[in-house]
Protein backbone atom coordinates (compact mmCIF):
# COMPACT_ATOMS: atom_id res chain seq x y z
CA UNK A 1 3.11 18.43 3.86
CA UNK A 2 6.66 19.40 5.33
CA UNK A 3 8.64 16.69 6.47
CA UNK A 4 11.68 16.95 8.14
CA UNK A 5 14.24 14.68 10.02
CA UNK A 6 15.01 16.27 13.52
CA UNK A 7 18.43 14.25 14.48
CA UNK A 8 19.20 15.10 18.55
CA UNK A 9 22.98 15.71 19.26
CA UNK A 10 25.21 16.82 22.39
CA UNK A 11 28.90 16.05 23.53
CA UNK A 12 28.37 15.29 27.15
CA UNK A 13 27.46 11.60 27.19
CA UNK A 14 28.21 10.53 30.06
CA UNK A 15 29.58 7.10 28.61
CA UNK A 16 31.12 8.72 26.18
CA UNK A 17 32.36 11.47 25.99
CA UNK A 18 32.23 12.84 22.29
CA UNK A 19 31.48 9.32 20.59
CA UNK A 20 28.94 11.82 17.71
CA UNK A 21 32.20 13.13 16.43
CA UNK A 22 34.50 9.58 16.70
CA UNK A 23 35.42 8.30 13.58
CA UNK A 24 33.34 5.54 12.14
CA UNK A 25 34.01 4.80 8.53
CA UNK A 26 34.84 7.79 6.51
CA UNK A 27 33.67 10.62 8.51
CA UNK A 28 32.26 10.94 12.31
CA UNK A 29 29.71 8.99 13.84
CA UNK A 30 27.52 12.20 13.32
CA UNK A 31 28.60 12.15 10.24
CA UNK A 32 27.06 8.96 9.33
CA UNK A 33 23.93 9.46 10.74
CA UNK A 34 23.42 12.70 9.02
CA UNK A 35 24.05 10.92 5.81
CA UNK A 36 21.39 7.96 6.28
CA UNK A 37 18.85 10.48 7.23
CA UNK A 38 19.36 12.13 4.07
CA UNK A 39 19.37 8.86 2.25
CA UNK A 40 15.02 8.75 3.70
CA UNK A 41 12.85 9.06 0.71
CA UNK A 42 9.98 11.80 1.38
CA UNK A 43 12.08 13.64 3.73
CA UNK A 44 12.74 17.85 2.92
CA UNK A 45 15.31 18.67 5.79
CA UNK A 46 17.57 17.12 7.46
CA UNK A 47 18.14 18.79 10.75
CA UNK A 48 20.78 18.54 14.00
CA UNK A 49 19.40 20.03 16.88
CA UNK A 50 22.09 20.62 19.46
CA UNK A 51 22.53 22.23 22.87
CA UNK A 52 22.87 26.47 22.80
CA UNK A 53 26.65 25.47 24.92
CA UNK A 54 30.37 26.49 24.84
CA UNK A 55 32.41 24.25 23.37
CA UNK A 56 30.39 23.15 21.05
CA UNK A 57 31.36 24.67 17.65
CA UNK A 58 33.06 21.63 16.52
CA UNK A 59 29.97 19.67 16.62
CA UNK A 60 27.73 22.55 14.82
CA UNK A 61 30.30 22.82 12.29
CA UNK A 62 29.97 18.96 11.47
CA UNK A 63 26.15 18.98 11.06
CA UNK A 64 27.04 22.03 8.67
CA UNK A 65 29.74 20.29 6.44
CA UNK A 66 27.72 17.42 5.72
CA UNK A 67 24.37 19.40 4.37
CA UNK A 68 22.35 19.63 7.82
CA UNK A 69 20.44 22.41 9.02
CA UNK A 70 21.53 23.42 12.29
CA UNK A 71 18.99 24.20 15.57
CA UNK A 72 20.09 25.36 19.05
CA UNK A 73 18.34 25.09 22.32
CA UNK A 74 18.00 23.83 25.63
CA UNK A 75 20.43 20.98 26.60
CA UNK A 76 18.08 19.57 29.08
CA UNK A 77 15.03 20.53 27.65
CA UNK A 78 14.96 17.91 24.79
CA UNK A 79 11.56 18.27 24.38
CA UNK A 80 11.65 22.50 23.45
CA UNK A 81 14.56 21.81 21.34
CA UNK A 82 12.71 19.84 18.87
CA UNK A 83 9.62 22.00 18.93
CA UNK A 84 11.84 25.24 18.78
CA UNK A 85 13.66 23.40 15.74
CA UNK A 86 10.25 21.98 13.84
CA UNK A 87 8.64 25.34 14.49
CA UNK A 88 11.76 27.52 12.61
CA UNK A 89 11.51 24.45 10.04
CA UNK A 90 7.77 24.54 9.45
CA UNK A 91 7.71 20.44 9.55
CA UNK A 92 4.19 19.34 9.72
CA UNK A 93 5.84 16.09 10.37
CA UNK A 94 9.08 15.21 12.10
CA UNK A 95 10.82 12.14 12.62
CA UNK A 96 12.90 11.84 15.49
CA UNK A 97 16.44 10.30 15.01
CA UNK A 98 19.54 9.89 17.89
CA UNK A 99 22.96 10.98 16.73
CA UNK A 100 24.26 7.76 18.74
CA UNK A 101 22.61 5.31 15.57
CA UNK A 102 24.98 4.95 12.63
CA UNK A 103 23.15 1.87 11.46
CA UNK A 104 19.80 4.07 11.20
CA UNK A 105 17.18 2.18 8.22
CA UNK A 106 16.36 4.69 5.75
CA UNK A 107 13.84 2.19 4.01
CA UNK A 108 12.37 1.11 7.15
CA UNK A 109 11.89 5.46 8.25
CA UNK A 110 10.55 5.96 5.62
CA UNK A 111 7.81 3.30 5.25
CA UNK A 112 7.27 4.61 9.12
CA UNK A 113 6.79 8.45 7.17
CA UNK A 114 4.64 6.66 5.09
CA UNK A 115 2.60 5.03 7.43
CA UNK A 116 1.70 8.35 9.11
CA UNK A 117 0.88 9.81 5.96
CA UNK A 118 -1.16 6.60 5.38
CA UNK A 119 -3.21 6.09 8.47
CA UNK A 120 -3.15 9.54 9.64
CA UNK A 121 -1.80 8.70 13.13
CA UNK A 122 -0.60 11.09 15.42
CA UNK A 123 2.44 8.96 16.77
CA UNK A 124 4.12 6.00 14.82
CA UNK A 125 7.17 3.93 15.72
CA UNK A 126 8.87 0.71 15.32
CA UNK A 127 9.58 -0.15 19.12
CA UNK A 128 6.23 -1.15 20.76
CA UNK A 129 6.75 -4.09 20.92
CA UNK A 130 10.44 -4.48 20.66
CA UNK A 131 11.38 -6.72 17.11
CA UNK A 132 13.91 -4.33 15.74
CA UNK A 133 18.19 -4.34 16.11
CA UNK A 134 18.80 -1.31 18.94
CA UNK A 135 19.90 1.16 16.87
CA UNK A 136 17.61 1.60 14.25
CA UNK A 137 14.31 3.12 16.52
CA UNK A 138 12.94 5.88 15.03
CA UNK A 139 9.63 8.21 16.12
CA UNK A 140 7.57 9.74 13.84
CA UNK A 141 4.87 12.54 14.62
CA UNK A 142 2.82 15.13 12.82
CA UNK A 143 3.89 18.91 14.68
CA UNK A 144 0.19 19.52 16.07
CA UNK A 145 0.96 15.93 18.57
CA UNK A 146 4.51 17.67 19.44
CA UNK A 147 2.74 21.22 20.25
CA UNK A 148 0.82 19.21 22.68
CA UNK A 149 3.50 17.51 23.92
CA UNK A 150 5.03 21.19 24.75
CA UNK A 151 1.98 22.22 25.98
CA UNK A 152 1.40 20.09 28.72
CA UNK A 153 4.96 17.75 29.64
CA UNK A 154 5.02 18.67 32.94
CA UNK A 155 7.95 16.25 34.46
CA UNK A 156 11.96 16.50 33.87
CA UNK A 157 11.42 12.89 32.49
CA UNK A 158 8.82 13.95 30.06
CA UNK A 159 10.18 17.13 28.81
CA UNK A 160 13.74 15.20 28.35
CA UNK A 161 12.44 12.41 26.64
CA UNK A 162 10.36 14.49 24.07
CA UNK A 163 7.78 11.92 23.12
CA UNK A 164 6.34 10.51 26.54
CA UNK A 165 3.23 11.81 26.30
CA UNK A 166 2.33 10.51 22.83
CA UNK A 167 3.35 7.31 24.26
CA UNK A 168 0.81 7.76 27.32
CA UNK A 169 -2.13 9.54 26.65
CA UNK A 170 -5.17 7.69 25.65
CA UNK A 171 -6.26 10.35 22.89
CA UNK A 172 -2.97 9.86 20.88
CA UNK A 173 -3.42 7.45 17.44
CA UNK A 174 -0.30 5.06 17.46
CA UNK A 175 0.75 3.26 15.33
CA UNK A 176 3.26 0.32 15.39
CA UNK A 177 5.96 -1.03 12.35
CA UNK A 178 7.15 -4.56 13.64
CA UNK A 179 9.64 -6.88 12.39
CA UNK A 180 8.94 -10.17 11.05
CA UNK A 181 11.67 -11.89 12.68
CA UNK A 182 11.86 -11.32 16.31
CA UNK A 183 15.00 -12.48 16.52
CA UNK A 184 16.60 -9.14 15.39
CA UNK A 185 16.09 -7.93 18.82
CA UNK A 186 19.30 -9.76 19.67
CA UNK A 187 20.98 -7.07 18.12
CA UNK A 188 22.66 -4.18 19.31
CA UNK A 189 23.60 -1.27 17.25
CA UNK A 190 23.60 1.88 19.09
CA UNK A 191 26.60 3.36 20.34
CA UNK A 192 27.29 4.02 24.18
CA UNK A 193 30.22 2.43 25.26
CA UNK A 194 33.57 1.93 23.97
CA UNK A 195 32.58 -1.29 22.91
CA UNK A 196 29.71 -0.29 20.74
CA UNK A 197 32.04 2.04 18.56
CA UNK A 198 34.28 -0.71 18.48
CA UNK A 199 31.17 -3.10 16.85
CA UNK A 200 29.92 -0.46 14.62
CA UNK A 201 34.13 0.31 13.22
CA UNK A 202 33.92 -3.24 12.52
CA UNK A 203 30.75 -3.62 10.34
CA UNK A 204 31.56 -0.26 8.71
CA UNK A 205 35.46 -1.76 7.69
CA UNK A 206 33.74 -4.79 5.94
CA UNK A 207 30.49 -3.24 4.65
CA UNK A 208 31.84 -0.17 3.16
CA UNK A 209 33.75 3.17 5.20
CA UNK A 210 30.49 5.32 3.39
CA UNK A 211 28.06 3.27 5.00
CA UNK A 212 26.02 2.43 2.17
CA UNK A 213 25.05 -0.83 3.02
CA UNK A 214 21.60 -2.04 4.08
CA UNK A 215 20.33 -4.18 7.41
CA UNK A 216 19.91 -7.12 5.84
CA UNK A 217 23.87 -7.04 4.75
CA UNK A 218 24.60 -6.08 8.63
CA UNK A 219 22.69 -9.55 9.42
CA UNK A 220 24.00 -11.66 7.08
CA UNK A 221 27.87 -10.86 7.85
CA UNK A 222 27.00 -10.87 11.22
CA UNK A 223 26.15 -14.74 10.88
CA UNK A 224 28.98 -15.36 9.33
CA UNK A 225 31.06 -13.35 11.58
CA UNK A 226 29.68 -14.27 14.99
CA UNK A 227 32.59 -12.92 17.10
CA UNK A 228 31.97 -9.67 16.18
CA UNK A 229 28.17 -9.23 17.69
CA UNK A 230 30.00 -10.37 21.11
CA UNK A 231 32.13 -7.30 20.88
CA UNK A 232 29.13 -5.48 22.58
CA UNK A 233 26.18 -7.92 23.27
CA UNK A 234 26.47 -7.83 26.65
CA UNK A 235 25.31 -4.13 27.38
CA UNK A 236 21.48 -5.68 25.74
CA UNK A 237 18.93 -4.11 23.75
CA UNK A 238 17.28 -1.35 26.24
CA UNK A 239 18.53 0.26 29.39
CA UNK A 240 15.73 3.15 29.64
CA UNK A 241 12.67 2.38 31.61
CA UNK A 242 10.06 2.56 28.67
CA UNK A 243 6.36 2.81 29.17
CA UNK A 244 4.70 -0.36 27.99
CA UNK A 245 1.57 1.20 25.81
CA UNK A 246 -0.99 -1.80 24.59
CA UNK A 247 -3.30 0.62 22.41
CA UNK A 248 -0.84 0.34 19.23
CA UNK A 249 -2.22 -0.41 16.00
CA UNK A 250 0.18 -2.93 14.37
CA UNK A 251 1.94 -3.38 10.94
CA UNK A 252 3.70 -6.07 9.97
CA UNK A 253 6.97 -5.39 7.73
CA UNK A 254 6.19 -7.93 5.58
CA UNK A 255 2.37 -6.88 5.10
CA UNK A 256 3.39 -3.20 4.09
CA UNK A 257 5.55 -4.43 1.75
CA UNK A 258 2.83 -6.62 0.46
CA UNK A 259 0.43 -3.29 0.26
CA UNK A 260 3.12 -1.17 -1.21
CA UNK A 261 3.73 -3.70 -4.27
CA UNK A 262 0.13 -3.80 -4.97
């Protein structure tokens, strides 16, 4: 079984402009996201699927200088980018990663990777219910769910935000990788605003410019550096409007680290 990291990329955010190739640490934001994916144990590819535009060489040659292979396709069409990308790949599975994350979990994606390989879910994530720091989401789905999902997203809304249907439809197997402490959903970690690249600059100065570093070193500076989760805590955890979905089957961290040992 094939599977690959698909990492979505584009310059036109709207809140800003260019943040994936911003400096953060050594190397771009991109950079560092690219670098964490490839740091996911059972992955085979590492990919940065980007919008077929103008002007966006720069960001293509990035993904290219730090190992990724690079996919182009529609810039609205989210959705037929990553199938168009895991289909020239051959993934059978694909995890789903936002160039906007430089604090992405390697450990945690790839006990999700393992999960799906475990339970043989179609769909498994680490956001329903919310227990994780913003920033460190991840999706991931065998290719067969994602054919469907190209199949038959019908909606601007579904066919943007590429997994909607696997959240919705009652014949989809979900499963669910929560947090222990609850409390990490305080924390925000992505970057959209100016304020966000200011937080993750920050953590990357005192944790190390190459980003090796794990969550649980984030946290503990963090409470010992309070002012700094201020820098950005008032944009919150989620702005999207997220389907709620009840039919998860749940995993505790702690249990699957329990079963993993054993």
């Amino acid at each position: 079984m094939k599977s690959d990291v698909i990492i979505q990329a584009r310059l036109q955010s709207t809140r800003l402009p260019n943040k994936v190739l911003m400096e953060v640490g050594d190397t771009t934001l991109l950079g560092q996201v690219i670098r964490k994916a490839q740091a996911i144990a059972g992955v085979d590819e590492v990919c940065v699927a980007m919008p077929e535009l103008p002007g966006h060489q720069e960001l293509e040659n990035e993904a290219t200088r730090h190992g990724a292979w690079v996919y182009k396709g529609s810039e609205s069409d989210v959705l037929a980018r990553y199938y168009g990308a895991a289909k020239e790949l051959k993934s059978d599975v694909i995890t789903r990663v936002t160039a906007d994350c430089p604090f992405l979990n390697p450990k945690l994606t790839a006990a999700m990777i393992a999960l799906q390989a475990h339970t043989g879910a179609d769909y498994v994530t680490n956001n329903m219910p919310l227990t994780w720091p913003h920033g460190t989401e991840t999706e991931t789905f065998t290719f067969k769910a994602l054919e469907k999902c190209q199949s038959q997203a019908i909606t601007p809304f579904q066919r943007e935000h590429v997994t909607v249907l696997l959240r919705e439809r009652e014949d989809v197997q979900r499963v669910n990788l929560m947090s222990d402490n609850h409390d990490l959903i305080e924390h925000r970690w992505t970057v959209d605003y100016p304020e966000d690249l200011d937080f993750a600059r920050k953590i990357y100065n005192a944790l190390g410019d190459d980003g090796d570093f794990s969550y649980q070193e984030v946290i503990s500076y963090l409470k010992n550096n309070a002012e700094i989760m201020k820098i950005n805590a008032h944009h919150g955890h989620y702005e999207a409007d997220e389907p709620w979905v009840q039919s998860y089957r749940i995993v505790n961290w702690s249990n699957y680290l329990f079963e993993q040992s054993n």
